[in-house]
N, C-alpha and C. Protein backbone atom coordinates (compact mmCIF):
# COMPACT_ATOMS: atom_id res chain seq x y z
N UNK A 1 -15.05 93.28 195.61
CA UNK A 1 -13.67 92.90 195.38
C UNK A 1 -12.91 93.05 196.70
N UNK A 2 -11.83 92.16 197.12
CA UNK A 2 -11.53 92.20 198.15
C UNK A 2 -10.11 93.36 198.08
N UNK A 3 -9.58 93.75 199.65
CA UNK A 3 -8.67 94.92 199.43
C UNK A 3 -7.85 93.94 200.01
N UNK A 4 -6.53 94.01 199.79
CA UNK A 4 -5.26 93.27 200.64
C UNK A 4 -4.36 94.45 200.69
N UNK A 5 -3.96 94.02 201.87
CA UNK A 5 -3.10 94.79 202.91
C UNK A 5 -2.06 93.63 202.83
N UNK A 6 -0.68 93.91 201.97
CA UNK A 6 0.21 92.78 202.09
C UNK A 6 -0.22 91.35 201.76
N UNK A 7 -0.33 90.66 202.13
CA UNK A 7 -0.73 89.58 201.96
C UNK A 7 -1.84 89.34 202.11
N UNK A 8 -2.43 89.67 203.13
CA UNK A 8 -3.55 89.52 204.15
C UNK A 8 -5.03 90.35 203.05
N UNK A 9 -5.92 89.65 202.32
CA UNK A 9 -7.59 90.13 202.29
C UNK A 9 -7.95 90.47 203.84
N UNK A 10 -8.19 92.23 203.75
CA UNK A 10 -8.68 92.62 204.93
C UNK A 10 -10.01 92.48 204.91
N UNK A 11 -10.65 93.26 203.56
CA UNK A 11 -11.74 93.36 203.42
C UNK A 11 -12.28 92.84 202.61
N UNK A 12 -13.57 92.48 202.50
CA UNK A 12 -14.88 91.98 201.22
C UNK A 12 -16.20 92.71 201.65
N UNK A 13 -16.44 93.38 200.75
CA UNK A 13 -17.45 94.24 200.58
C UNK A 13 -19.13 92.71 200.61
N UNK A 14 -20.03 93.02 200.78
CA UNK A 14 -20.78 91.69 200.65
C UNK A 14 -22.17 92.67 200.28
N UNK A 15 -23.39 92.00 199.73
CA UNK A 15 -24.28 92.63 199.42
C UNK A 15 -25.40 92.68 200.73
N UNK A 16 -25.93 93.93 200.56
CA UNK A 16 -27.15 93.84 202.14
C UNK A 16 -27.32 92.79 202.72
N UNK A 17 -27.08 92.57 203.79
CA UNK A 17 -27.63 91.34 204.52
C UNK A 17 -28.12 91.82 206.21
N UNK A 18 -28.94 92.06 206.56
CA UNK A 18 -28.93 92.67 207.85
C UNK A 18 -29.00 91.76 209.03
N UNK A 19 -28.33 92.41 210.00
CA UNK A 19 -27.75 91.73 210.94
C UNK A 19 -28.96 91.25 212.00
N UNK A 20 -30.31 92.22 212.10
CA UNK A 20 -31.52 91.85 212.63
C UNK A 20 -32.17 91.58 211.74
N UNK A 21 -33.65 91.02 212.08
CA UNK A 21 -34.95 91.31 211.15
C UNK A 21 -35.11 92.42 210.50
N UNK A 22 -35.27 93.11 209.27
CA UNK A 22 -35.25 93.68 208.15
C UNK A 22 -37.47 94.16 208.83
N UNK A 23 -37.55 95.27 208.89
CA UNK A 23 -38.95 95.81 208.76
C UNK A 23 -38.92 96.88 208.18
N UNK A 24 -40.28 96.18 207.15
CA UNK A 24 -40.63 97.09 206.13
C UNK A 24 -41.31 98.40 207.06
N UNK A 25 -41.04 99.67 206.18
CA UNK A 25 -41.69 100.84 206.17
C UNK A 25 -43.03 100.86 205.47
N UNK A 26 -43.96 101.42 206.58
CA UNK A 26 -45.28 101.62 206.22
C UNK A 26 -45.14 102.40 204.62
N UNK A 27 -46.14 101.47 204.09
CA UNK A 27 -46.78 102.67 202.79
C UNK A 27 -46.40 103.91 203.28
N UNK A 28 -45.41 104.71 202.00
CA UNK A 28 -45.35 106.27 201.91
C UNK A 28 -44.40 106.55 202.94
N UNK A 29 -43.82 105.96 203.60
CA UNK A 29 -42.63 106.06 204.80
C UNK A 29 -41.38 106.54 204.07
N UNK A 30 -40.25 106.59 204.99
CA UNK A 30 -38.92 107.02 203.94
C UNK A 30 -38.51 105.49 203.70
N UNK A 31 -37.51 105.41 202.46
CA UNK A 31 -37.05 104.27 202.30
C UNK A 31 -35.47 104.06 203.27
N UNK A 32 -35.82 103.29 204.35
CA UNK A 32 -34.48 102.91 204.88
C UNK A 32 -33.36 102.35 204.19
N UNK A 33 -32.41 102.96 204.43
CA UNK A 33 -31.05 101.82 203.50
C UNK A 33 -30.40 101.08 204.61
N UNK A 34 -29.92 99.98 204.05
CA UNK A 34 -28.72 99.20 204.70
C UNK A 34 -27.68 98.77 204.00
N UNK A 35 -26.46 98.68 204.59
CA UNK A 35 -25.43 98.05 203.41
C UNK A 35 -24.45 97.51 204.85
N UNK A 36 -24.04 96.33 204.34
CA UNK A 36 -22.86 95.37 205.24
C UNK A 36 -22.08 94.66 205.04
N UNK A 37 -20.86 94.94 205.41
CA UNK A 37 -19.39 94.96 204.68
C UNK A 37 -18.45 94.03 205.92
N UNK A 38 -17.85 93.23 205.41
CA UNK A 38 -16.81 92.13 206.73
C UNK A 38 -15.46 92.82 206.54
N UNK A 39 -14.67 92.72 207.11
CA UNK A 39 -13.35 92.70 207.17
C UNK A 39 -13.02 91.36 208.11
N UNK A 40 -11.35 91.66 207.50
CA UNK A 40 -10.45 90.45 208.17
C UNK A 40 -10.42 90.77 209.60
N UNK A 41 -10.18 90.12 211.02
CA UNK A 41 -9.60 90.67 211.86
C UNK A 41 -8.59 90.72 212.04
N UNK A 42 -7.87 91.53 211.75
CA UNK A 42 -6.57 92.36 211.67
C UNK A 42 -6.24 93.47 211.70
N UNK A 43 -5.10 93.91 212.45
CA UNK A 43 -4.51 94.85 213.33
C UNK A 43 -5.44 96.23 212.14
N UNK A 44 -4.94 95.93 210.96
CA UNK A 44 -4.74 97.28 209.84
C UNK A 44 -6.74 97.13 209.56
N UNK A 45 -7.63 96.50 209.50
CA UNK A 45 -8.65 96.04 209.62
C UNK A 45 -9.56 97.48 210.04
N UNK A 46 -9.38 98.17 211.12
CA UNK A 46 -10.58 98.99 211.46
C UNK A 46 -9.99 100.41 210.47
N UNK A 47 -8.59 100.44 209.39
CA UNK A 47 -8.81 101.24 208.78
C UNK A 47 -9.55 101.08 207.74
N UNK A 48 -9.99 99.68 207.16
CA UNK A 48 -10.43 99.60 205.96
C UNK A 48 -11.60 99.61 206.40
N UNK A 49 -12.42 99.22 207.75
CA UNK A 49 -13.97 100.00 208.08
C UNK A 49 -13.74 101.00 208.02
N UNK A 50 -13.23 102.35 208.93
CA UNK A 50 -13.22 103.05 208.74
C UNK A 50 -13.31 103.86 206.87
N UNK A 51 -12.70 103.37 206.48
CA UNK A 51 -12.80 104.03 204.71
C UNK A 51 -14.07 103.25 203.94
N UNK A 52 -14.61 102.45 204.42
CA UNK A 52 -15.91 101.63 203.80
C UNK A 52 -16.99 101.98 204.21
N UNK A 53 -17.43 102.52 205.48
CA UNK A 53 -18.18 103.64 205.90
C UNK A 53 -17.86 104.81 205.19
N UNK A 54 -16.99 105.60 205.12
CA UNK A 54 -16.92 107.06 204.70
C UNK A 54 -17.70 106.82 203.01
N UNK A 55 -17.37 105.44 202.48
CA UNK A 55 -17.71 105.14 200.94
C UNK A 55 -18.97 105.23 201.18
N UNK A 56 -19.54 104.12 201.91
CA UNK A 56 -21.19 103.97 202.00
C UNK A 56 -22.04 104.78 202.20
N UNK A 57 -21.48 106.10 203.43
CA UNK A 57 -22.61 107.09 203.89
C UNK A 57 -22.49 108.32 203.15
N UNK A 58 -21.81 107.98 201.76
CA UNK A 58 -21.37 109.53 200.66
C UNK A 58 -22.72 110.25 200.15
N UNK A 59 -23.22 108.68 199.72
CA UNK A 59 -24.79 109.22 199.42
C UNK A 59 -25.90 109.13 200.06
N UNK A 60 -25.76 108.95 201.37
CA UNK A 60 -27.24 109.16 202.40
C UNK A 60 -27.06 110.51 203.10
N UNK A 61 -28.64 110.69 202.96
CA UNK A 61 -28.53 111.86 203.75
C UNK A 61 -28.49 112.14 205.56
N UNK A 62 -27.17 112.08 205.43
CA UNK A 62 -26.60 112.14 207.07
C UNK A 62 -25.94 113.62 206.86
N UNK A 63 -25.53 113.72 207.95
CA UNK A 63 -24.81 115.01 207.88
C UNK A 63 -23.11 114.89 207.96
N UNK A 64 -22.20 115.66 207.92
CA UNK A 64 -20.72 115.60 207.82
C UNK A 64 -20.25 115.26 209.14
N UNK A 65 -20.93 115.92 210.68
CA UNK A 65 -20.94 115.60 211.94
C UNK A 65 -21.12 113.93 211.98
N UNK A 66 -22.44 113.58 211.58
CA UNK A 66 -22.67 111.89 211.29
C UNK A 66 -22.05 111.30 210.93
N UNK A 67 -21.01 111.51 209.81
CA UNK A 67 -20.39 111.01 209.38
C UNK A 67 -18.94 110.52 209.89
N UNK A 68 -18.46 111.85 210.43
CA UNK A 68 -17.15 111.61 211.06
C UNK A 68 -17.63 110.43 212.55
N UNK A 69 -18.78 110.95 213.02
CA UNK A 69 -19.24 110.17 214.09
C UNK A 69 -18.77 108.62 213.79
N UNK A 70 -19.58 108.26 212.81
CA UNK A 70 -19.66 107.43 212.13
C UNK A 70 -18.32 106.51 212.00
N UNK A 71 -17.58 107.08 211.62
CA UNK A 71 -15.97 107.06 211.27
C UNK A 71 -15.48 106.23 212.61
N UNK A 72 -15.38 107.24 213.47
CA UNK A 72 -14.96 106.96 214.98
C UNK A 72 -16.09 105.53 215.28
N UNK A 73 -16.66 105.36 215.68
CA UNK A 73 -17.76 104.60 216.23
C UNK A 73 -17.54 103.21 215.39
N UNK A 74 -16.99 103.23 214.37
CA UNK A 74 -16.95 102.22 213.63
C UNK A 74 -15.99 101.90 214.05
N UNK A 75 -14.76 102.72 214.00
CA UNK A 75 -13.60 102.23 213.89
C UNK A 75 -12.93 101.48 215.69
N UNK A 76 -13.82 102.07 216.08
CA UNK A 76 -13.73 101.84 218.14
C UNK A 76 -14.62 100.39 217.74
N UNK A 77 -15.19 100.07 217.35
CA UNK A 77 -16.18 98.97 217.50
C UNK A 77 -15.66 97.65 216.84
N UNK A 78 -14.89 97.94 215.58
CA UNK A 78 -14.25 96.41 214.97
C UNK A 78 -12.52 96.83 215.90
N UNK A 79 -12.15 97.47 216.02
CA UNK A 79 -11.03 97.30 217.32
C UNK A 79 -11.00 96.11 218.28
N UNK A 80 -12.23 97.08 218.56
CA UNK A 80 -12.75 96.27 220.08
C UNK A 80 -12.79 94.58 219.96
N UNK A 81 -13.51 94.47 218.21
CA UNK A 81 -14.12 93.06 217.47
C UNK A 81 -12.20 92.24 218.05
N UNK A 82 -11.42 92.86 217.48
CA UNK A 82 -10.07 92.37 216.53
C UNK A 82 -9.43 92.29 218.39
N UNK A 83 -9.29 93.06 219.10
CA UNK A 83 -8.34 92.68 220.68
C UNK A 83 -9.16 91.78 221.33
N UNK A 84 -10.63 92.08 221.46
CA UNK A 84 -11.30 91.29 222.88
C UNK A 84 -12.06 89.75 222.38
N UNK A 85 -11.46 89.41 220.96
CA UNK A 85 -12.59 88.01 220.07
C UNK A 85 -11.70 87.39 220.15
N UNK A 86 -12.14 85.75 219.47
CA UNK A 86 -11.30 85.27 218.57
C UNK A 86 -11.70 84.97 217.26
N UNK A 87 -12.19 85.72 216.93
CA UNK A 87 -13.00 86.27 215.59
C UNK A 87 -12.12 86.39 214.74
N UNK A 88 -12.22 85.65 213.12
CA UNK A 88 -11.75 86.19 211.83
C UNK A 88 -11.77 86.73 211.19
N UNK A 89 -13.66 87.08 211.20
CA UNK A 89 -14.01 87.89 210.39
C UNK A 89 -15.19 88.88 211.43
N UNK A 90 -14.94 90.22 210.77
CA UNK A 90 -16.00 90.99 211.50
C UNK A 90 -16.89 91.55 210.56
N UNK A 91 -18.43 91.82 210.69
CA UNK A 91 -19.17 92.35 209.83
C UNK A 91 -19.74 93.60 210.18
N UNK A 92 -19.64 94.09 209.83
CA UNK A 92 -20.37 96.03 210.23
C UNK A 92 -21.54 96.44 209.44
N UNK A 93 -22.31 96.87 209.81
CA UNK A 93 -23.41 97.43 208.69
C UNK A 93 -24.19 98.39 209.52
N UNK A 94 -24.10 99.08 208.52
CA UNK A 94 -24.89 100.12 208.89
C UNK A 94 -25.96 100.89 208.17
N UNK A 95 -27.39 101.22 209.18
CA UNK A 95 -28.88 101.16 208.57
C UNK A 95 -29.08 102.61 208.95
N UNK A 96 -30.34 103.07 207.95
CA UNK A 96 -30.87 104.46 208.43
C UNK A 96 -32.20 104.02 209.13
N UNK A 97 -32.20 104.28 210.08
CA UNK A 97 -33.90 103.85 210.78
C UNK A 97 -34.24 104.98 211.23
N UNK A 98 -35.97 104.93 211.95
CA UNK A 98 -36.93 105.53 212.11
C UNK A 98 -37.02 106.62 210.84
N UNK A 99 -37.33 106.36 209.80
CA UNK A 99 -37.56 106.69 208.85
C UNK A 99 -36.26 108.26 208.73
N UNK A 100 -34.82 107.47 208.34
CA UNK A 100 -34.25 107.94 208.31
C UNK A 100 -33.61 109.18 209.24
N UNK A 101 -34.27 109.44 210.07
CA UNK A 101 -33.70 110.45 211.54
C UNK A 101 -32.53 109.57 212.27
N UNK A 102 -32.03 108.49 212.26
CA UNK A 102 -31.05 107.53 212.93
C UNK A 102 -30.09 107.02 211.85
N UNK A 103 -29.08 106.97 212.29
CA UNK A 103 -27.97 105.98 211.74
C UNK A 103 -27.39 104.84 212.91
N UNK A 104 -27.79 103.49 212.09
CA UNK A 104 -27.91 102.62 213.75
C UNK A 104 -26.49 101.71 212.78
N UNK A 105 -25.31 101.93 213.76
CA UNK A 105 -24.16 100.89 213.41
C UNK A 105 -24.00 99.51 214.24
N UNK A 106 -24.00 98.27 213.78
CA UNK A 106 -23.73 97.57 214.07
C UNK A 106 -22.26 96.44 213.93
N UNK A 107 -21.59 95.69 214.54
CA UNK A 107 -20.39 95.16 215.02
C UNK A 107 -20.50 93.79 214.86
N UNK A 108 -20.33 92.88 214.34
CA UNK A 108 -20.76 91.38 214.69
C UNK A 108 -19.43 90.71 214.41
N UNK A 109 -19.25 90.13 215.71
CA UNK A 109 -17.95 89.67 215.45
C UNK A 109 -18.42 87.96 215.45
N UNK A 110 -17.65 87.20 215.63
CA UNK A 110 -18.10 85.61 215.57
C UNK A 110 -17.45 84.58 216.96
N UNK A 111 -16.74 85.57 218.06
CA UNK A 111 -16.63 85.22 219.49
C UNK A 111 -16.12 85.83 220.14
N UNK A 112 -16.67 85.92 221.51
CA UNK A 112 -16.40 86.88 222.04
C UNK A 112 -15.73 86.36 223.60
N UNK A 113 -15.41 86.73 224.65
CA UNK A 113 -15.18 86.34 226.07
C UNK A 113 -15.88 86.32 226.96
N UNK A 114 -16.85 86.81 226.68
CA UNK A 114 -18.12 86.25 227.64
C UNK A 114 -18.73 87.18 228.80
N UNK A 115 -18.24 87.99 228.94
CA UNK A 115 -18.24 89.01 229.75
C UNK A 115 -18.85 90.07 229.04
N UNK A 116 -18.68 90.41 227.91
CA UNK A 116 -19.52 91.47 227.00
C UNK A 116 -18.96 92.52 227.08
N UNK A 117 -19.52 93.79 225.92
CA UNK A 117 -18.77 95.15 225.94
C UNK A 117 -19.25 95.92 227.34
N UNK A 118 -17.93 96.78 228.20
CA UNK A 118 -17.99 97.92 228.84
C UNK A 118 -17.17 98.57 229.19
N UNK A 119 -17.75 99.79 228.98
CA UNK A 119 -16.65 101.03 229.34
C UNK A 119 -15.77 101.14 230.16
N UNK A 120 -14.49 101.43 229.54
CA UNK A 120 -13.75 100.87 230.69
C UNK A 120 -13.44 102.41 231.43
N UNK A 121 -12.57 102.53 232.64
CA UNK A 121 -12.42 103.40 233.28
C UNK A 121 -11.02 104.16 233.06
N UNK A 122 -10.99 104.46 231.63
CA UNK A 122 -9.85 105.32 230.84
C UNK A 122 -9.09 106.48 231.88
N UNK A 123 -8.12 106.21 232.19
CA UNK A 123 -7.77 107.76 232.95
C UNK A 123 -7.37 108.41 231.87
N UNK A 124 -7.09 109.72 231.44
CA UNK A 124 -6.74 110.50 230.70
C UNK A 124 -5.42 110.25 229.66
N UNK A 125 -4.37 109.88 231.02
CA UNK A 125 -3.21 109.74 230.36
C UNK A 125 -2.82 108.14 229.37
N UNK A 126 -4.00 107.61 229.53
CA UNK A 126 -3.82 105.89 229.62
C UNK A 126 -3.87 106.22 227.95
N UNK A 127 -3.56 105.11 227.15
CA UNK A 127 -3.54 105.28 225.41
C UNK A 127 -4.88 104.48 225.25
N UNK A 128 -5.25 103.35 226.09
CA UNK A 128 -6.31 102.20 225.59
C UNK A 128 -7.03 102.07 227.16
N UNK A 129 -8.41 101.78 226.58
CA UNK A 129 -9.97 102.07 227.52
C UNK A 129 -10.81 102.50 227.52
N UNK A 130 -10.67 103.61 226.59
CA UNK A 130 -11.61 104.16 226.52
C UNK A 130 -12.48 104.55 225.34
N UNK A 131 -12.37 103.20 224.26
CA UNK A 131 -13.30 103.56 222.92
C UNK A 131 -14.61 103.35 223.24
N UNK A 132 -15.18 102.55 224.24
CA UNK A 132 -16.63 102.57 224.45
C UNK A 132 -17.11 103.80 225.23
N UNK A 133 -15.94 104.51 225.87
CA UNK A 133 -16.37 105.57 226.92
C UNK A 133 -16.99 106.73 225.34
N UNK A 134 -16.06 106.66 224.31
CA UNK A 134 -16.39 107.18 223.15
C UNK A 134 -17.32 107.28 222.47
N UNK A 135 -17.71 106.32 222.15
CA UNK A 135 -18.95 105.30 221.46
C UNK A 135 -20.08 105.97 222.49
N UNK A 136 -19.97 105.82 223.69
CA UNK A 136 -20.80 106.13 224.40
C UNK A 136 -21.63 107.71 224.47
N UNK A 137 -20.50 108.70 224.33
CA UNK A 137 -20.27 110.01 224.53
C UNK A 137 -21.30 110.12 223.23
N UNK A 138 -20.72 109.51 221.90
CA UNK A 138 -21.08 109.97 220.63
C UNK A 138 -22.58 109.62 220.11
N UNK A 139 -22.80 108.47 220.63
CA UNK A 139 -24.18 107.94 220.37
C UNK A 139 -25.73 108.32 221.19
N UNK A 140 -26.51 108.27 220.65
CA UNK A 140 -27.67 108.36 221.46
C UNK A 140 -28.16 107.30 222.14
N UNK A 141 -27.94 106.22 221.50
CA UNK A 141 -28.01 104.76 222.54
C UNK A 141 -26.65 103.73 221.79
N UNK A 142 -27.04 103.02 222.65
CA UNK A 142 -25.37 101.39 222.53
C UNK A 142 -26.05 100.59 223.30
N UNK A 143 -25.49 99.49 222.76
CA UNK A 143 -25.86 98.28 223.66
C UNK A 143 -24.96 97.40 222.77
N UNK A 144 -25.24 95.84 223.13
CA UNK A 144 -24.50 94.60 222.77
C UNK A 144 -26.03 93.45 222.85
N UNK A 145 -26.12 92.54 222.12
CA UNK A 145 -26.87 91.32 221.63
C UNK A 145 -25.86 90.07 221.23
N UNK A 146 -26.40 89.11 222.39
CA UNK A 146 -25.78 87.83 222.07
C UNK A 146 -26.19 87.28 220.61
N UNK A 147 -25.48 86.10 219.84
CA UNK A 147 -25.82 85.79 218.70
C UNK A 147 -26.81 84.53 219.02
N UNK A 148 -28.20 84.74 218.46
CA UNK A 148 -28.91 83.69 218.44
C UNK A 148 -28.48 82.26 218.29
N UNK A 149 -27.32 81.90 217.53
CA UNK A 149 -27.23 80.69 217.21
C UNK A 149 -25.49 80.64 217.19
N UNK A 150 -24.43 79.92 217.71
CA UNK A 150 -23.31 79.84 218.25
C UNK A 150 -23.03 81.23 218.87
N UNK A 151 -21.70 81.43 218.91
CA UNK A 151 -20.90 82.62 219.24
C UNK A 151 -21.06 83.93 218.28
N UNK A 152 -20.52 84.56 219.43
CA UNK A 152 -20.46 85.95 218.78
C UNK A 152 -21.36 87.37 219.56
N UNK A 153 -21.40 88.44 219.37
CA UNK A 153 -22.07 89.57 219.83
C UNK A 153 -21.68 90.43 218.74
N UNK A 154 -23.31 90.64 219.20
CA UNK A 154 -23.69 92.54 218.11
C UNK A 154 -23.25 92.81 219.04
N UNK A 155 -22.53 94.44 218.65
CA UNK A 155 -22.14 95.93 219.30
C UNK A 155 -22.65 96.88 218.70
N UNK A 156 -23.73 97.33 219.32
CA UNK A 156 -24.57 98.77 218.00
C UNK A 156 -24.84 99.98 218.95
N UNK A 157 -24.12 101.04 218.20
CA UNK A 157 -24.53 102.56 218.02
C UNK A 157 -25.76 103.05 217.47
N UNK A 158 -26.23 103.84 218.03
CA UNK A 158 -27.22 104.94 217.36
C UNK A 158 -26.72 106.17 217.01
N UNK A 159 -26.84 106.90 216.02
CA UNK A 159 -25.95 108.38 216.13
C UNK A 159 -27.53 108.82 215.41
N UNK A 160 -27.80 110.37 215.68
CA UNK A 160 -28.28 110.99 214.56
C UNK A 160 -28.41 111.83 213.56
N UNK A 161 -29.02 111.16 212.69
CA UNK A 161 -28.83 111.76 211.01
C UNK A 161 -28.73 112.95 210.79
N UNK A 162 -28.73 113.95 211.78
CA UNK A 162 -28.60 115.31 211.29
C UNK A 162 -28.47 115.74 213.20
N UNK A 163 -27.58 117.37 213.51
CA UNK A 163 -27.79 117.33 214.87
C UNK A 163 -28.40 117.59 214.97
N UNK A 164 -28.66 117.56 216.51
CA UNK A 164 -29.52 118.85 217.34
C UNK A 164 -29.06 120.01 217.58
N UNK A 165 -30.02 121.24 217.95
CA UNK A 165 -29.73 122.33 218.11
C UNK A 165 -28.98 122.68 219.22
N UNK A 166 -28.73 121.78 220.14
CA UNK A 166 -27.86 121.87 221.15
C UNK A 166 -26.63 121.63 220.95
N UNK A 167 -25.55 122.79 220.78
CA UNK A 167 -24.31 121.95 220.44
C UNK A 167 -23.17 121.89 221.55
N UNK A 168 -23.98 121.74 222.58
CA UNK A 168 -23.26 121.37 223.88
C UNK A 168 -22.41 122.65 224.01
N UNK A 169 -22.47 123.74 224.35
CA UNK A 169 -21.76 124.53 224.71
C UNK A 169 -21.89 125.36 226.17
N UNK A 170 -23.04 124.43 226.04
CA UNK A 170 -23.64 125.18 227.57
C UNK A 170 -24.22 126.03 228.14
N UNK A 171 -24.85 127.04 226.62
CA UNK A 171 -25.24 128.11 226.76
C UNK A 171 -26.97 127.42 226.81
């Protein structure tokens, strides 16, 4: 069912459709999930990702760290979709891979400027620049994929499903 924000359908929930090739897990493997959801591109837009992720990852086993990750990373990524496209619609989905140890988010917008996502060089005090420096910080890998067939680019995160024992403190 779609959500409207004023006038405007931000969002439509849509059933699995994955944004790469779909590979099966060996016999006896974990079962990977996927689920992928569009929004409108519009300003109010990366809150209703943002709250459609927090829905989706309620029942996988990620952790609360993953999750908020999750939150952020999403919400920096259809931003990015909605200022730097001329995209209507953006699709997000997000998969558990390598037999569930990963949460891999993906961004697909439907055009982009040609130049592709990068970090920009945020000074501290600046308000905007630095959601990929974010994305970056938070993930274990990122990258961007042109769209096989017209316009558009993937933007995908890796985060993982549970931390590590390192919690950066330096000790």
């Amino acid at each position: 069912m779609p959500s409207v924000c004023g006038a405007a359908i931000v969002a439509v929930v849509t059933p699995p459709a994955p944004l790469a090739p779909a590979v099966r897990p060996p016999h006896g493997a974990a079962t990977e999930r996927c689920c992928s959801f569009d929004v409108a591109a519009h300003p109010r837009s990366a809150s209703e990702a943002r709250r459609l992720t927090r829905e989706r990852l309620a029942g996988w086993p990620v952790c609360a760290d993953t999750r908020e990750a999750a939150d952020l990373v999403v919400s920096e990524l259809v931003t990015n979709a909605i200022v730097h496209t001329t995209s209507r619609r953006i699709t997000c989905e997000l998969r558990s891979v390598r037999e569930g140890e990963c949460l891999r988010i993906a961004v697909r917008d439907e055009g982009h400027s040609g130049s592709g996502p990068h970090p920009g060089e945020g000074r501290p005090a600046e308000e905007h620049g630095r959601g990929l420096l974010l994305v970056a910080a938070l993930s274990t890998a990122w990258g961007a994929l042109e769209a096989e067939t017209g316009t558009g680019l993937t933007v995908w995160a890796e985060l993982p499903a549970r931390p590590s024992h390192d919690l950066g403190s330096g000790a």
